[in-house]
C-alpha atoms as a PDB file:
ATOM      1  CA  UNK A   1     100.434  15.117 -73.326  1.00  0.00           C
ATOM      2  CA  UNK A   2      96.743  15.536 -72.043  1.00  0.00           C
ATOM      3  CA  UNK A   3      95.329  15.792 -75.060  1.00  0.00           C
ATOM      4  CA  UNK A   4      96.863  12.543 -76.412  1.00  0.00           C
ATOM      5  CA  UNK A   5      93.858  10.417 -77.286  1.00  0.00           C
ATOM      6  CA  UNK A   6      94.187   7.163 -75.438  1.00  0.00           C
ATOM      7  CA  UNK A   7      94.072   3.749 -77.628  1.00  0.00           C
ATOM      8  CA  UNK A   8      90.798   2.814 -76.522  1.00  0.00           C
ATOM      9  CA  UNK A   9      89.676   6.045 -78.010  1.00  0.00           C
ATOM     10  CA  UNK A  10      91.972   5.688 -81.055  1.00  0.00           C
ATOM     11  CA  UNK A  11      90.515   2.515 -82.108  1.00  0.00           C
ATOM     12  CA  UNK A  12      87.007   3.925 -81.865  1.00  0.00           C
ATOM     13  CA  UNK A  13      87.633   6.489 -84.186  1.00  0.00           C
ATOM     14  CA  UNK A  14      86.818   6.061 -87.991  1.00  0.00           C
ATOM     15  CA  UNK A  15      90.210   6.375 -90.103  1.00  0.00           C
ATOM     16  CA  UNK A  16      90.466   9.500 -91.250  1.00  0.00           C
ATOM     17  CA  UNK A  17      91.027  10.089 -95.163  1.00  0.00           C
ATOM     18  CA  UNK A  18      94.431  11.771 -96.373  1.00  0.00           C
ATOM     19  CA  UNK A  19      94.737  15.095 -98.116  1.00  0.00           C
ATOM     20  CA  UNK A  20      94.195  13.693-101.142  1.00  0.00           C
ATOM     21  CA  UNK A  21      91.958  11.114-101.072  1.00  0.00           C
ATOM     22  CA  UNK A  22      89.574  14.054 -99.963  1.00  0.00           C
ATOM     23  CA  UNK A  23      91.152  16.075-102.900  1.00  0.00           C
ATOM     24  CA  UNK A  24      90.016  12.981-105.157  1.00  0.00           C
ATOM     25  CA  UNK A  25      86.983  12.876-103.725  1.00  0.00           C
ATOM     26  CA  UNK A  26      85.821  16.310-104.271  1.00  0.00           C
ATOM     27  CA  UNK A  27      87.011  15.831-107.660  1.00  0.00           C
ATOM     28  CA  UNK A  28      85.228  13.098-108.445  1.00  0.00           C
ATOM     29  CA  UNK A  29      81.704  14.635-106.895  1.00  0.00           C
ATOM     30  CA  UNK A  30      82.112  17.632-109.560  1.00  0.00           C
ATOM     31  CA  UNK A  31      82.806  15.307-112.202  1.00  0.00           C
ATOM     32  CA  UNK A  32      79.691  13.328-111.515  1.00  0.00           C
ATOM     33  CA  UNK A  33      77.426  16.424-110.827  1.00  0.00           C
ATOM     34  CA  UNK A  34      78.896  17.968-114.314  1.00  0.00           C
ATOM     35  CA  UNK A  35      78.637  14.557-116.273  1.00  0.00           C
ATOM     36  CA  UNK A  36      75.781  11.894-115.577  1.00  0.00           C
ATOM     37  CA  UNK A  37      77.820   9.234-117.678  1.00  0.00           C
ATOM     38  CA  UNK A  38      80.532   9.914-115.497  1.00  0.00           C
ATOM     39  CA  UNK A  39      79.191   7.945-112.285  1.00  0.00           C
ATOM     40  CA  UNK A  40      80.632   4.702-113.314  1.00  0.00           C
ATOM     41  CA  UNK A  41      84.126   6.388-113.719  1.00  0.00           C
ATOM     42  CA  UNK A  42      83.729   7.553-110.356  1.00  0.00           C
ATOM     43  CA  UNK A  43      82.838   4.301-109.176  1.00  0.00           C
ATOM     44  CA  UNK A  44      85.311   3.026-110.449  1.00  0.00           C
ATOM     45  CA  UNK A  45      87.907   5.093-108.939  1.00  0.00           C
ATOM     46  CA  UNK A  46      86.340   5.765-105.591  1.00  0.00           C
ATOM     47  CA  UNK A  47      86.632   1.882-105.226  1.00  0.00           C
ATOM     48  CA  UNK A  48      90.534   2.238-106.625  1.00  0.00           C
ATOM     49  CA  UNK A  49      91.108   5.128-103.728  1.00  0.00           C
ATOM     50  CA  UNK A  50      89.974   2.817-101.017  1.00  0.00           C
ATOM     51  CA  UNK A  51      91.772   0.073-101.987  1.00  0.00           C
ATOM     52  CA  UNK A  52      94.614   1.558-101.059  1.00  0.00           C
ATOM     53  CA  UNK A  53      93.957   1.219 -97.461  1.00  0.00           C
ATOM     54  CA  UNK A  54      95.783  -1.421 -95.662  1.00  0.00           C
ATOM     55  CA  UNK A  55      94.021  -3.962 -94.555  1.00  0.00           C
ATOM     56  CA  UNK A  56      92.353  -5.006 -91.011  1.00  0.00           C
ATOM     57  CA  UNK A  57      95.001  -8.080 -91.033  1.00  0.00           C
ATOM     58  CA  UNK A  58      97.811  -5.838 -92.019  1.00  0.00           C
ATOM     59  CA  UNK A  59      97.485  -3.511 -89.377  1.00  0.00           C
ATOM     60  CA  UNK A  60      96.855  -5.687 -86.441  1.00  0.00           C
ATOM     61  CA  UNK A  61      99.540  -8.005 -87.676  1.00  0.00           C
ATOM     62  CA  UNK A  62     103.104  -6.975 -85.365  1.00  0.00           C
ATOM     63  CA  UNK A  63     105.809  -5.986 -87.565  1.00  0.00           C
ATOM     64  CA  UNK A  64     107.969  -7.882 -85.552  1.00  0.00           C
ATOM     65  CA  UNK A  65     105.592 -11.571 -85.249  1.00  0.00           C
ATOM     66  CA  UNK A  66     108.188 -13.953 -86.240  1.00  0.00           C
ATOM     67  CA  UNK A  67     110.960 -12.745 -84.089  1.00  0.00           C
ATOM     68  CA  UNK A  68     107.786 -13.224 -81.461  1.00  0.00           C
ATOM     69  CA  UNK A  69     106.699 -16.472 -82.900  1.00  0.00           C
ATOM     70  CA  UNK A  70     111.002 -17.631 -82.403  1.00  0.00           C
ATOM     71  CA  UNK A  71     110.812 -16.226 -78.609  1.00  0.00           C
ATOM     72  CA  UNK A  72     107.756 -18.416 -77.461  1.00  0.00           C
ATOM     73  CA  UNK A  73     109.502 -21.587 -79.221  1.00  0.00           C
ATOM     74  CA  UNK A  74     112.570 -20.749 -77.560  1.00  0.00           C
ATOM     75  CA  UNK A  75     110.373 -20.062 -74.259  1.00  0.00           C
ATOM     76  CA  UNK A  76     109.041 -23.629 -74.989  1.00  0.00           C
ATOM     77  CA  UNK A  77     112.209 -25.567 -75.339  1.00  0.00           C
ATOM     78  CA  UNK A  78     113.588 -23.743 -72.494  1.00  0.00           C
ATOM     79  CA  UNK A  79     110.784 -24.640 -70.150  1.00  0.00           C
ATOM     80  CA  UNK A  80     111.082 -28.739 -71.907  1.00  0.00           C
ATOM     81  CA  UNK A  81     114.851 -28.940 -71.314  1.00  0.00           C
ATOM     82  CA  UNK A  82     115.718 -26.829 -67.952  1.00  0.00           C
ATOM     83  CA  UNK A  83     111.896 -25.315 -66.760  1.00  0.00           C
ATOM     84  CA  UNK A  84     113.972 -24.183 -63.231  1.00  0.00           C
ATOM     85  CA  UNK A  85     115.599 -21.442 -65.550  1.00  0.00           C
ATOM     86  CA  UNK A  86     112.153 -20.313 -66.617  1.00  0.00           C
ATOM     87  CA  UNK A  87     111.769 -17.437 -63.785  1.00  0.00           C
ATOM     88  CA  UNK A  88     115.490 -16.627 -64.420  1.00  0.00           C
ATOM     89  CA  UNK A  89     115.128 -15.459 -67.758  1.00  0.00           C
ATOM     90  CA  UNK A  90     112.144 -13.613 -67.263  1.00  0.00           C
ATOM     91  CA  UNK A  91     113.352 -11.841 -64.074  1.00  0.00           C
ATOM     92  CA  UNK A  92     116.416 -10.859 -66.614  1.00  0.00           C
ATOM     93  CA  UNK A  93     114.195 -10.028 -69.505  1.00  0.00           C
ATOM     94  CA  UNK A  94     112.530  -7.317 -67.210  1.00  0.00           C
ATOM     95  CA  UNK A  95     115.326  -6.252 -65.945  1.00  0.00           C
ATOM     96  CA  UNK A  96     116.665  -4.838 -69.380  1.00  0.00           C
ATOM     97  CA  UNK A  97     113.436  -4.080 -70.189  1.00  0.00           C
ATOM     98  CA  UNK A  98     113.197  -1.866 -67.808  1.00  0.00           C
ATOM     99  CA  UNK A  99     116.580  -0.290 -68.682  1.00  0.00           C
ATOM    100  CA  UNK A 100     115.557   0.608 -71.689  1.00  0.00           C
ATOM    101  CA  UNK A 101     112.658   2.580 -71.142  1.00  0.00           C
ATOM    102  CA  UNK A 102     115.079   4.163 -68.195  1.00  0.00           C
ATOM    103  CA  UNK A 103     117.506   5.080 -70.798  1.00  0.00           C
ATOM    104  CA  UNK A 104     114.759   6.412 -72.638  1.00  0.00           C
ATOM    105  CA  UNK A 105     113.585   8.842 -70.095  1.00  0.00           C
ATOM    106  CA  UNK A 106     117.567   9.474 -68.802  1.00  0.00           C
ATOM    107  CA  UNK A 107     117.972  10.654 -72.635  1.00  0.00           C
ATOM    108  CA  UNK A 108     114.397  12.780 -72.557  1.00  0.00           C
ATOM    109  CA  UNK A 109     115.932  14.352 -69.180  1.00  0.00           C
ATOM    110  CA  UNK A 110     119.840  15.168 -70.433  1.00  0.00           C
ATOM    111  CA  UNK A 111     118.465  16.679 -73.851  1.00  0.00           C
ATOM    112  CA  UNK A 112     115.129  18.021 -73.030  1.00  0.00           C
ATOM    113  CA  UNK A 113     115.469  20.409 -76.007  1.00  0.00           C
ATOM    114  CA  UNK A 114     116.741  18.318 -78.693  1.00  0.00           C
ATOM    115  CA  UNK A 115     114.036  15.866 -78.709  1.00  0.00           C
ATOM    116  CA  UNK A 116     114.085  13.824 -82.429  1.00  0.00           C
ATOM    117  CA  UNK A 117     110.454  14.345 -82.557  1.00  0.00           C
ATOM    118  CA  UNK A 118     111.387  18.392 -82.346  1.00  0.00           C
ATOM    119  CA  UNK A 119     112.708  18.379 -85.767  1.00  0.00           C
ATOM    120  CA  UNK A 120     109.861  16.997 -87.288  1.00  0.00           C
ATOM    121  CA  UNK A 121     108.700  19.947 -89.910  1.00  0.00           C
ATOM    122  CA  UNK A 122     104.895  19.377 -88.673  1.00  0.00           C
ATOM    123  CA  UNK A 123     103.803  20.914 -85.015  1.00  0.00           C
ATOM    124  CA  UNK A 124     101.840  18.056 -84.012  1.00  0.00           C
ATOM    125  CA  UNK A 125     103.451  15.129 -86.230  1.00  0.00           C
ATOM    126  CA  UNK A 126     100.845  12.944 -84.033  1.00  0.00           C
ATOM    127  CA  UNK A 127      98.078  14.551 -85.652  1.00  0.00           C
ATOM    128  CA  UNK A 128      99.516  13.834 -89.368  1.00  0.00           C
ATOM    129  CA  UNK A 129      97.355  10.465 -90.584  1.00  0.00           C
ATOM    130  CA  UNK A 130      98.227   7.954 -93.900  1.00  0.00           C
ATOM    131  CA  UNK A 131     101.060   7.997 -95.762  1.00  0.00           C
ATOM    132  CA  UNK A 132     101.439   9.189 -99.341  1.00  0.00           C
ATOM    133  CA  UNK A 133     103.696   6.906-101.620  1.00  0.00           C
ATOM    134  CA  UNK A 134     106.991   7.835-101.825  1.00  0.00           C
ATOM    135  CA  UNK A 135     107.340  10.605 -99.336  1.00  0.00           C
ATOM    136  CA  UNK A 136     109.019   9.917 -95.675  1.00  0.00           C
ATOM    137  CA  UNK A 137     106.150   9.600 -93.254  1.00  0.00           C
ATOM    138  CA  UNK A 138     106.845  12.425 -91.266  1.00  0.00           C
ATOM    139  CA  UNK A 139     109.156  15.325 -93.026  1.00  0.00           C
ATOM    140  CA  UNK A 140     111.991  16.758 -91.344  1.00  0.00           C
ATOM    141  CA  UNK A 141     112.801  20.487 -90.816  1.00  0.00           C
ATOM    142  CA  UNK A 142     114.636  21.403 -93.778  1.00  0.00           C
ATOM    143  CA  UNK A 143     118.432  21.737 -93.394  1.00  0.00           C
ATOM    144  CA  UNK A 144     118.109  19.929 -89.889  1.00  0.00           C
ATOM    145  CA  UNK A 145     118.157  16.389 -91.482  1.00  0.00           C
ATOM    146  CA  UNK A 146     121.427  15.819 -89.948  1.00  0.00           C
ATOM    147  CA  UNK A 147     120.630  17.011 -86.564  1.00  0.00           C
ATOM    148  CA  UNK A 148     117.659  14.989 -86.616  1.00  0.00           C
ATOM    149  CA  UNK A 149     119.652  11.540 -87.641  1.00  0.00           C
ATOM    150  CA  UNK A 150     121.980  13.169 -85.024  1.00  0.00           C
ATOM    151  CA  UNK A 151     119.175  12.945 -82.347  1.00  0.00           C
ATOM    152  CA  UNK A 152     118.042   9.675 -83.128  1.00  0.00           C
ATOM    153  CA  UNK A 153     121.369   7.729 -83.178  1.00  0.00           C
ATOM    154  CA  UNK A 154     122.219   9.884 -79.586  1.00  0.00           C
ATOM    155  CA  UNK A 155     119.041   8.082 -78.354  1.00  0.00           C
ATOM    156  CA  UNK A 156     119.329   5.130 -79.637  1.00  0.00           C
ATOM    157  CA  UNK A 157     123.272   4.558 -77.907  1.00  0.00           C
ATOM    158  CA  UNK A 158     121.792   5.904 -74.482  1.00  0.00           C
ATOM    159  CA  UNK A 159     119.062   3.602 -74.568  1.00  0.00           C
ATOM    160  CA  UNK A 160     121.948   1.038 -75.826  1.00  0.00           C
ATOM    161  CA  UNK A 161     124.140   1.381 -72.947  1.00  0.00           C
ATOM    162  CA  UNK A 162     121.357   1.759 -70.204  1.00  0.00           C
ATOM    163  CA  UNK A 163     120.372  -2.177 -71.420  1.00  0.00           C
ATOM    164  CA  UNK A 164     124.106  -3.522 -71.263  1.00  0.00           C
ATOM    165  CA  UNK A 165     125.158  -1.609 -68.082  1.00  0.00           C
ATOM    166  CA  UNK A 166     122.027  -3.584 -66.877  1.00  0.00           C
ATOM    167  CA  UNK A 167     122.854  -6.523 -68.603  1.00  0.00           C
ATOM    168  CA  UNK A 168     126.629  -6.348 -68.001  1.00  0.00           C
ATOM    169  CA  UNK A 169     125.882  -5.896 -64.136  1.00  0.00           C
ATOM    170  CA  UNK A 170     123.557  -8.904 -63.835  1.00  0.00           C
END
């Protein structure tokens, strides 16, 4: 956990390239140091490799914007039709808010050693950067694919009943 770079530092760094867009790359240099005529090529697909990228918009864009978008116009019309219910909502909102992210650590604390992130096939999955087209992002222990799904749905019900025991008791 110490050596987790914090965002500020994250967003400083330059993106680093994937295994084989280096791969291509080094390719591509021999092919233009064997071949003159071959620069264009290169050009060609050098520009190709980096289109690939996502874009700046795509990656600062929330997955999740038009479910925000529907909460502030819901926000809205709740503060135009009854604004004394305003600091009612919100005090409920981080209520189960904060349940979840108490499930979350009540489920880190009951299963300390069956993590979902410990059946991950890489040691440091943090460290793994870009995705390659059609492979899972981050590959799972082979044989333990059930154990993982196992792991994640666990979580996922203990964070699930932390938020309606919270819910439920307001």
């Amino acid at each position: 956990m110490a050596d987790t770079p914090k965002p500020a530092e994250q967003a400083s760094e330059p993106r680093q390239h994937t295994e084989l867009e280096l791969r291509l790359g080094e390719l591509l240099e021999r092919l233009a140091a064997k071949t003159p005529e071959a620069t264009p090529l290169a050009d060609t697909l050098t520009s190709t490799v980096s289109s690939v990228a996502p874009s700046l918009l795509s990656r600062l864009t929330p997955r999740l914007l038009p479910c925000l978008l529907l909460v502030v116009g819901l926000a809205a019309a709740l503060a135009v039709i009854s604004p004394q219910q305003l600091p009612v909502a919100l005090y409920k909102l981080s209520l189960v808010t904060l349940a979840g992210y108490l499930g979350y650590w009540l489920d880190r604390w009951a299963f300390p050693y069956a993590r979902p992130d410990s059946f991950l096939a890489a040691a440091d999955w943090r460290a793994e950067r870009g995705a390659v087209q059609g492979q899972a992002n981050h590959a799972v222990v082979p044989g333990c694919e059930q154990i993982y799904a196992a792991a994640q749905i666990r979580r996922a019900l203990i964070i699930l009943g932390a938020m309606l025991a919270m819910g439920l008791g307001l």
